[in-house]
C-alpha atoms as a PDB file:
ATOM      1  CA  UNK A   1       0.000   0.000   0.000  1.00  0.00           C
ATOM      2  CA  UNK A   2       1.899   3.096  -1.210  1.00  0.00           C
ATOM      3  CA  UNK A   3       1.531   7.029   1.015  1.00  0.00           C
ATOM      4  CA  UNK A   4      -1.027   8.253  -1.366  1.00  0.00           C
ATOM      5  CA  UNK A   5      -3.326   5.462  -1.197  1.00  0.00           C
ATOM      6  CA  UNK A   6      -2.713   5.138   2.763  1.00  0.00           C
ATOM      7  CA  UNK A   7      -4.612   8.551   2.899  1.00  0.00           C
ATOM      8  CA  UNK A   8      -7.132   8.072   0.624  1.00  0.00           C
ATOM      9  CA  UNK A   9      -8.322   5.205   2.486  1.00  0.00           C
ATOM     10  CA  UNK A  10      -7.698   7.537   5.848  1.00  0.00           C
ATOM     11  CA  UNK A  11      -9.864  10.571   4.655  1.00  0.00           C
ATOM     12  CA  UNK A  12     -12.163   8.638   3.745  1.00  0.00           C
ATOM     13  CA  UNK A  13     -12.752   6.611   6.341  1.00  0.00           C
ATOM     14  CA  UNK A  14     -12.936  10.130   8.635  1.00  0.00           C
ATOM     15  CA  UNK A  15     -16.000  11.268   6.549  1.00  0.00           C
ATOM     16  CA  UNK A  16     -18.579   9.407   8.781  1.00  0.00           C
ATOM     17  CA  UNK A  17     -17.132  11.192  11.946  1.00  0.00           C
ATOM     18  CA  UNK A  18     -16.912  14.590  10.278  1.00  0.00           C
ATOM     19  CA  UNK A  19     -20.911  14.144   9.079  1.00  0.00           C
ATOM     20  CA  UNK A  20     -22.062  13.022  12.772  1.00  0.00           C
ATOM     21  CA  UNK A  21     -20.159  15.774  14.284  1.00  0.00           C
ATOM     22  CA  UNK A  22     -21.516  18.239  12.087  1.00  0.00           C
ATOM     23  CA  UNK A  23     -25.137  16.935  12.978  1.00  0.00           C
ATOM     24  CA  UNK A  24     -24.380  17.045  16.704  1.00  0.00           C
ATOM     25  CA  UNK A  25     -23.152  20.946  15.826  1.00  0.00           C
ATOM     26  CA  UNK A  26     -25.933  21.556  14.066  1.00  0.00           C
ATOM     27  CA  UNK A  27     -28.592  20.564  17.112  1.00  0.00           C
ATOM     28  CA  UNK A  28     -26.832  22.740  19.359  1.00  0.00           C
ATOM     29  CA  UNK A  29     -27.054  25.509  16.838  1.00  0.00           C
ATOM     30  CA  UNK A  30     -30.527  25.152  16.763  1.00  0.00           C
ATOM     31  CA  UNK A  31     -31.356  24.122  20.384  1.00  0.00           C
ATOM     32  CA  UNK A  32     -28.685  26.414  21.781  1.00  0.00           C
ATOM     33  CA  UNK A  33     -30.080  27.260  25.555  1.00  0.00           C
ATOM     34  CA  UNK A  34     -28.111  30.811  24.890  1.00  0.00           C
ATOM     35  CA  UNK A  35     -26.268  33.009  22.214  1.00  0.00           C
ATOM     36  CA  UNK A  36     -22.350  32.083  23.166  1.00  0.00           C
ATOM     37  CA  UNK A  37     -23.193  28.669  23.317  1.00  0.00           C
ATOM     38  CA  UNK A  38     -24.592  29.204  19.404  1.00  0.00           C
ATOM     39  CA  UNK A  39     -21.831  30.999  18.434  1.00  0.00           C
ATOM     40  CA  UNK A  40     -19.561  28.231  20.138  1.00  0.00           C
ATOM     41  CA  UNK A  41     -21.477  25.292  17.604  1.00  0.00           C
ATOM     42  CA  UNK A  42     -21.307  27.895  15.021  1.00  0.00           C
ATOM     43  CA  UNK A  43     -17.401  28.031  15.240  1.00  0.00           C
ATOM     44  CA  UNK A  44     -16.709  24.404  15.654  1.00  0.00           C
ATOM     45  CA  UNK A  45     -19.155  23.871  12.434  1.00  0.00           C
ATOM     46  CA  UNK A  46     -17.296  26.144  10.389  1.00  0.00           C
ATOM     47  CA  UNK A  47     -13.215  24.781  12.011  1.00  0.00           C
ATOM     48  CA  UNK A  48     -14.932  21.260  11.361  1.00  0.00           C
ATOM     49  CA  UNK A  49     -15.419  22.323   8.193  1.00  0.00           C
ATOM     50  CA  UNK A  50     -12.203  24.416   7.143  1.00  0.00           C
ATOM     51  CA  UNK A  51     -10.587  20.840   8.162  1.00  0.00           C
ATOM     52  CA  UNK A  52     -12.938  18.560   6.207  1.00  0.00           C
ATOM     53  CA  UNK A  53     -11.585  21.466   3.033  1.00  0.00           C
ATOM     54  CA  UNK A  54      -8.216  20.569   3.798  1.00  0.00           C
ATOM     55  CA  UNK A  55      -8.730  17.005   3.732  1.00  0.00           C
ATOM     56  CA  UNK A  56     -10.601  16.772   0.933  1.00  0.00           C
ATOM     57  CA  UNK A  57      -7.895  19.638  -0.960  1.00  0.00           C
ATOM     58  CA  UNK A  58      -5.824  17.043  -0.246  1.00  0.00           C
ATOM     59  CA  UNK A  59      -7.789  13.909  -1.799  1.00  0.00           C
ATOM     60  CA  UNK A  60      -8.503  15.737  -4.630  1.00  0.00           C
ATOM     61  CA  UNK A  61      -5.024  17.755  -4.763  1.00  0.00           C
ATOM     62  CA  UNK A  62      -7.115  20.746  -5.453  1.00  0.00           C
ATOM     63  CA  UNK A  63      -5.074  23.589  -3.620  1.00  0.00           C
ATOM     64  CA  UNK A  64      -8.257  26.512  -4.033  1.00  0.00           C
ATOM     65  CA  UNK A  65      -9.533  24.347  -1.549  1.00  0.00           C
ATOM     66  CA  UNK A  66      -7.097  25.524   0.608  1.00  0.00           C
ATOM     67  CA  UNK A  67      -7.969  29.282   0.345  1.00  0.00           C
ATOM     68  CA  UNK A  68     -11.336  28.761   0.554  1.00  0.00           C
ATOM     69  CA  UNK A  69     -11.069  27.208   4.145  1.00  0.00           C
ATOM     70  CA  UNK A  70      -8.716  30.175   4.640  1.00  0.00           C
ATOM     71  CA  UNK A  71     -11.841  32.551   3.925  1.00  0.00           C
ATOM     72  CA  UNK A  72     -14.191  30.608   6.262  1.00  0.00           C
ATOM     73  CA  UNK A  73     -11.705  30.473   8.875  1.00  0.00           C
ATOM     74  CA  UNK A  74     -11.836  34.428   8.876  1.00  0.00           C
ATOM     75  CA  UNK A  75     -15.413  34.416   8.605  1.00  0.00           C
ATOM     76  CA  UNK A  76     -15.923  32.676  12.037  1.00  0.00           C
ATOM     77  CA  UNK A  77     -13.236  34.770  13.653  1.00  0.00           C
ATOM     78  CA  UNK A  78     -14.915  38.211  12.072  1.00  0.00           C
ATOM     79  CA  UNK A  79     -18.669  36.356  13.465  1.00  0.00           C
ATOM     80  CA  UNK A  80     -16.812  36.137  16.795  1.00  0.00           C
ATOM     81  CA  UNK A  81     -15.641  39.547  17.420  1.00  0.00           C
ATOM     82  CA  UNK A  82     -19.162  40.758  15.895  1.00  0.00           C
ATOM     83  CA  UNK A  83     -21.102  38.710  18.664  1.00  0.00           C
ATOM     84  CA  UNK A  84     -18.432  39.937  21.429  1.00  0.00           C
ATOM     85  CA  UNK A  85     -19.339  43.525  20.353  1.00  0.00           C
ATOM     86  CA  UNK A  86     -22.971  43.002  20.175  1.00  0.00           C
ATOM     87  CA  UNK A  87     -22.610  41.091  23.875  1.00  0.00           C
ATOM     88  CA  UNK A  88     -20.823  43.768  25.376  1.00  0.00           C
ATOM     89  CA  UNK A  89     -22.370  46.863  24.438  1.00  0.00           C
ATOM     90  CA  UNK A  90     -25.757  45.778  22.578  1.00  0.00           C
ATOM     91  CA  UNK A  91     -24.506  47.729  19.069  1.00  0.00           C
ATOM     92  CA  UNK A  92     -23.440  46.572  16.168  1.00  0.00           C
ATOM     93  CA  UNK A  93     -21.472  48.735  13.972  1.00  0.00           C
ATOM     94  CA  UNK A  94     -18.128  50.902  13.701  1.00  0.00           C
END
């Protein structure tokens, strides 16, 4: 069994684990008793995914991939500091 076919097999068999945790993510999103604990599922749905891109950049040895996991990265950081503004002084803007 040669490297590349090693971790083929690998991200592949990590697919089942990235779709249940994404699931699990998603009922807290919904059922979330409070905003930071939604913005907490929000986050590890979007990290979750940014490392399922990288994965499957990888399986695919597609390298845009890459950059567009970079984007959503930043996205959930921006959504962050948004909510911490919003949580600390009730206003959104500036």
């Amino acid at each position: 069994m040669t490297l590349e076919s090693f971790i083929s097999t690998f991200i592949v068999a990590l697919l089942p684990a990235f779709l249940i945790s994404l699931s699990l993510y998603a009922i807290r999103v919904i059922k979330g008793p409070s905003i930071t604990d939604m913005v907490l599922a929000i986050d590890c749905v979007t990290y979750d995914l940014c490392f399922l891109m990288g994965l499957l950049s990888i399986l695919f040895k597609i390298g845009f991939l890459m950059v567009a996991a970079l984007a959503l990265a930043l996205w959930a950081y921006v959504l962050d500091v948004y909510v911490a503004k919003y949580l600390e002084a009730r206003e959104v803007g500036d």
